[in-house]
C-alpha atoms as a PDB file:
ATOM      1  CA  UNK A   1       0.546  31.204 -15.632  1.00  0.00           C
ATOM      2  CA  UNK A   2      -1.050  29.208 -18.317  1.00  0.00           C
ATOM      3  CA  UNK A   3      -1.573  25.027 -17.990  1.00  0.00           C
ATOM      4  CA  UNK A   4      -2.654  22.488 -20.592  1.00  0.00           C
ATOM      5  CA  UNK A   5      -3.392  19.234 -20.813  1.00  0.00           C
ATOM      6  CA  UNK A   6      -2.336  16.577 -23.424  1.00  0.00           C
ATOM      7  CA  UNK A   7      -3.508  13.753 -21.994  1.00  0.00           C
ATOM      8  CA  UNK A   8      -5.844  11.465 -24.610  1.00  0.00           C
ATOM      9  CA  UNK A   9      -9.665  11.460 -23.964  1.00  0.00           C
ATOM     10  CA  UNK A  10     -12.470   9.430 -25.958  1.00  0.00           C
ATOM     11  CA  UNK A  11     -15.529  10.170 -26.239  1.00  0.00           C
ATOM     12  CA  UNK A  12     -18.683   7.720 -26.897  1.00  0.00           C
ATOM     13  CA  UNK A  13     -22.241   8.194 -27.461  1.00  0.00           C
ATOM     14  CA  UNK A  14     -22.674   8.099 -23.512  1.00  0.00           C
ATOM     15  CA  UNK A  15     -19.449   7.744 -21.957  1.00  0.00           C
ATOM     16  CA  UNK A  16     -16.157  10.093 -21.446  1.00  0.00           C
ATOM     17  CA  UNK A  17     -13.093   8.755 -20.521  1.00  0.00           C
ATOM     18  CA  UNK A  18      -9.569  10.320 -19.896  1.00  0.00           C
ATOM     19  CA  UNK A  19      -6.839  10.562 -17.147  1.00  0.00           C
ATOM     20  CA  UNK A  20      -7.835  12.545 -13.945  1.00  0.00           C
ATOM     21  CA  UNK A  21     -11.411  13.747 -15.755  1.00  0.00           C
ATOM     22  CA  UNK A  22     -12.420  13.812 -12.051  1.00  0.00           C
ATOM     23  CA  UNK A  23     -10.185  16.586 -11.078  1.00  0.00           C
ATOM     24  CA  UNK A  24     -10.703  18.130 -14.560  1.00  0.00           C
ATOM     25  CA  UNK A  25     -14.135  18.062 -14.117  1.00  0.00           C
ATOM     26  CA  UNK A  26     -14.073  19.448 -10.684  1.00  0.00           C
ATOM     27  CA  UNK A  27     -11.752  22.435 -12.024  1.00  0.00           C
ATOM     28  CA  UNK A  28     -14.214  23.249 -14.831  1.00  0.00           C
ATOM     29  CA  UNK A  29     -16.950  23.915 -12.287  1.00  0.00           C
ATOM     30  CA  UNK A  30     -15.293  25.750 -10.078  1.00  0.00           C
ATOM     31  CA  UNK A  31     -14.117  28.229 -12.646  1.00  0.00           C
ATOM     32  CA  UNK A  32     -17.358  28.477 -14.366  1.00  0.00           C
ATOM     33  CA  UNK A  33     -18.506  29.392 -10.396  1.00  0.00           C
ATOM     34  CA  UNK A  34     -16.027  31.871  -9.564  1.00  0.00           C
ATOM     35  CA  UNK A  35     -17.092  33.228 -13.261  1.00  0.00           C
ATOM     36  CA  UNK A  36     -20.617  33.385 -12.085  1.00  0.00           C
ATOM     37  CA  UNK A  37     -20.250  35.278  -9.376  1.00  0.00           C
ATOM     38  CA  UNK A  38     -17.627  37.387 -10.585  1.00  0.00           C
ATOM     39  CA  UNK A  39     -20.226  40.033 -11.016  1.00  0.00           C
ATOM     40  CA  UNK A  40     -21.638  40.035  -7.664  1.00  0.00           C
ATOM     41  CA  UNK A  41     -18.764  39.615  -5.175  1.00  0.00           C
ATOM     42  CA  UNK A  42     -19.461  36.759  -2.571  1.00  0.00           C
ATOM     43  CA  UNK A  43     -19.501  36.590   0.950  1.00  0.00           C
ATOM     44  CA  UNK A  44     -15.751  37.297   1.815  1.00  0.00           C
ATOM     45  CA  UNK A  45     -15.600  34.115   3.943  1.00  0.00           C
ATOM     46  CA  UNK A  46     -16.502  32.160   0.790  1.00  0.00           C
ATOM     47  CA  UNK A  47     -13.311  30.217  -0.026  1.00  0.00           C
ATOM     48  CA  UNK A  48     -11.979  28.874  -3.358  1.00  0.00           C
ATOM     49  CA  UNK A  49      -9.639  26.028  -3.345  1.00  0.00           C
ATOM     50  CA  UNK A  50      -8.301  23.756  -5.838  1.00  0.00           C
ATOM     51  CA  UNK A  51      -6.577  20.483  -3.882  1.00  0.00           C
ATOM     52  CA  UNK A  52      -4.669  17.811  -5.471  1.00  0.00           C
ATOM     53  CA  UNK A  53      -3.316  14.421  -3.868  1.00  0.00           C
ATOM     54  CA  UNK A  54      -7.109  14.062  -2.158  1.00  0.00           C
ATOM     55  CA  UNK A  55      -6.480  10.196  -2.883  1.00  0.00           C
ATOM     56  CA  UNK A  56      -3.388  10.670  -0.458  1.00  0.00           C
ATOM     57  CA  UNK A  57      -4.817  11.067   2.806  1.00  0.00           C
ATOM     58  CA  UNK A  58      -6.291  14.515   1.856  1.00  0.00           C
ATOM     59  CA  UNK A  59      -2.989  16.003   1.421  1.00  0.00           C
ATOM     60  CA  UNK A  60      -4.096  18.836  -0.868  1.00  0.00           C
ATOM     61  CA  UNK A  61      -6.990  20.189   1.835  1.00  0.00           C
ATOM     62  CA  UNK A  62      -4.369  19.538   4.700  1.00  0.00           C
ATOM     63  CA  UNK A  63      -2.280  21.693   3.450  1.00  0.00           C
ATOM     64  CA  UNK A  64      -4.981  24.224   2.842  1.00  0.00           C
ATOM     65  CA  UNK A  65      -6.410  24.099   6.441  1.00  0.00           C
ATOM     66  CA  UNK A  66      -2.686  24.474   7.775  1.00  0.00           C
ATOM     67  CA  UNK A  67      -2.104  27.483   6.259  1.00  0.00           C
ATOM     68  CA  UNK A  68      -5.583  29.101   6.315  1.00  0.00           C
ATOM     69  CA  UNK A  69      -7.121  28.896   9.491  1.00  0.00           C
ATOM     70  CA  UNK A  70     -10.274  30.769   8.753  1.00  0.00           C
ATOM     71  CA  UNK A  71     -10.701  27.494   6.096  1.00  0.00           C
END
């Protein structure tokens, strides 16, 4: 599966702006994480998880902790 995003971003001297650059953001750590470690396997109860619709009552993580009890 392969995503990509369209969405216009501008950049200034000190300042990014674009649509959901929170949740873009977020997802560029996390992968550059899971990279990280990717040579030393973690702790097996160490849990990856990327959420969406956190602005709507946590709906992402809900679902998450509904279906994954050890999260």
């Amino acid at each position: 599966m392969t995503g990509t995003f369209t969405a216009r971003c501008s950049i200034d001297r000190d300042t990014i702006k674009g649509k959901a650059l929170d949740n873009r953001v977020g997802c560029a750590i996390l992968l550059s994480l899971i990279l990280d470690l990717s040579d030393t396997p973690p702790d097996p109860s160490l849990l990856f998880a990327f959420t969406r619709e956190e602005e709507i009552s946590g709906r992402g993580i809900q679902h998450l902790l509904s279906h994954h009890r050890d999260a």
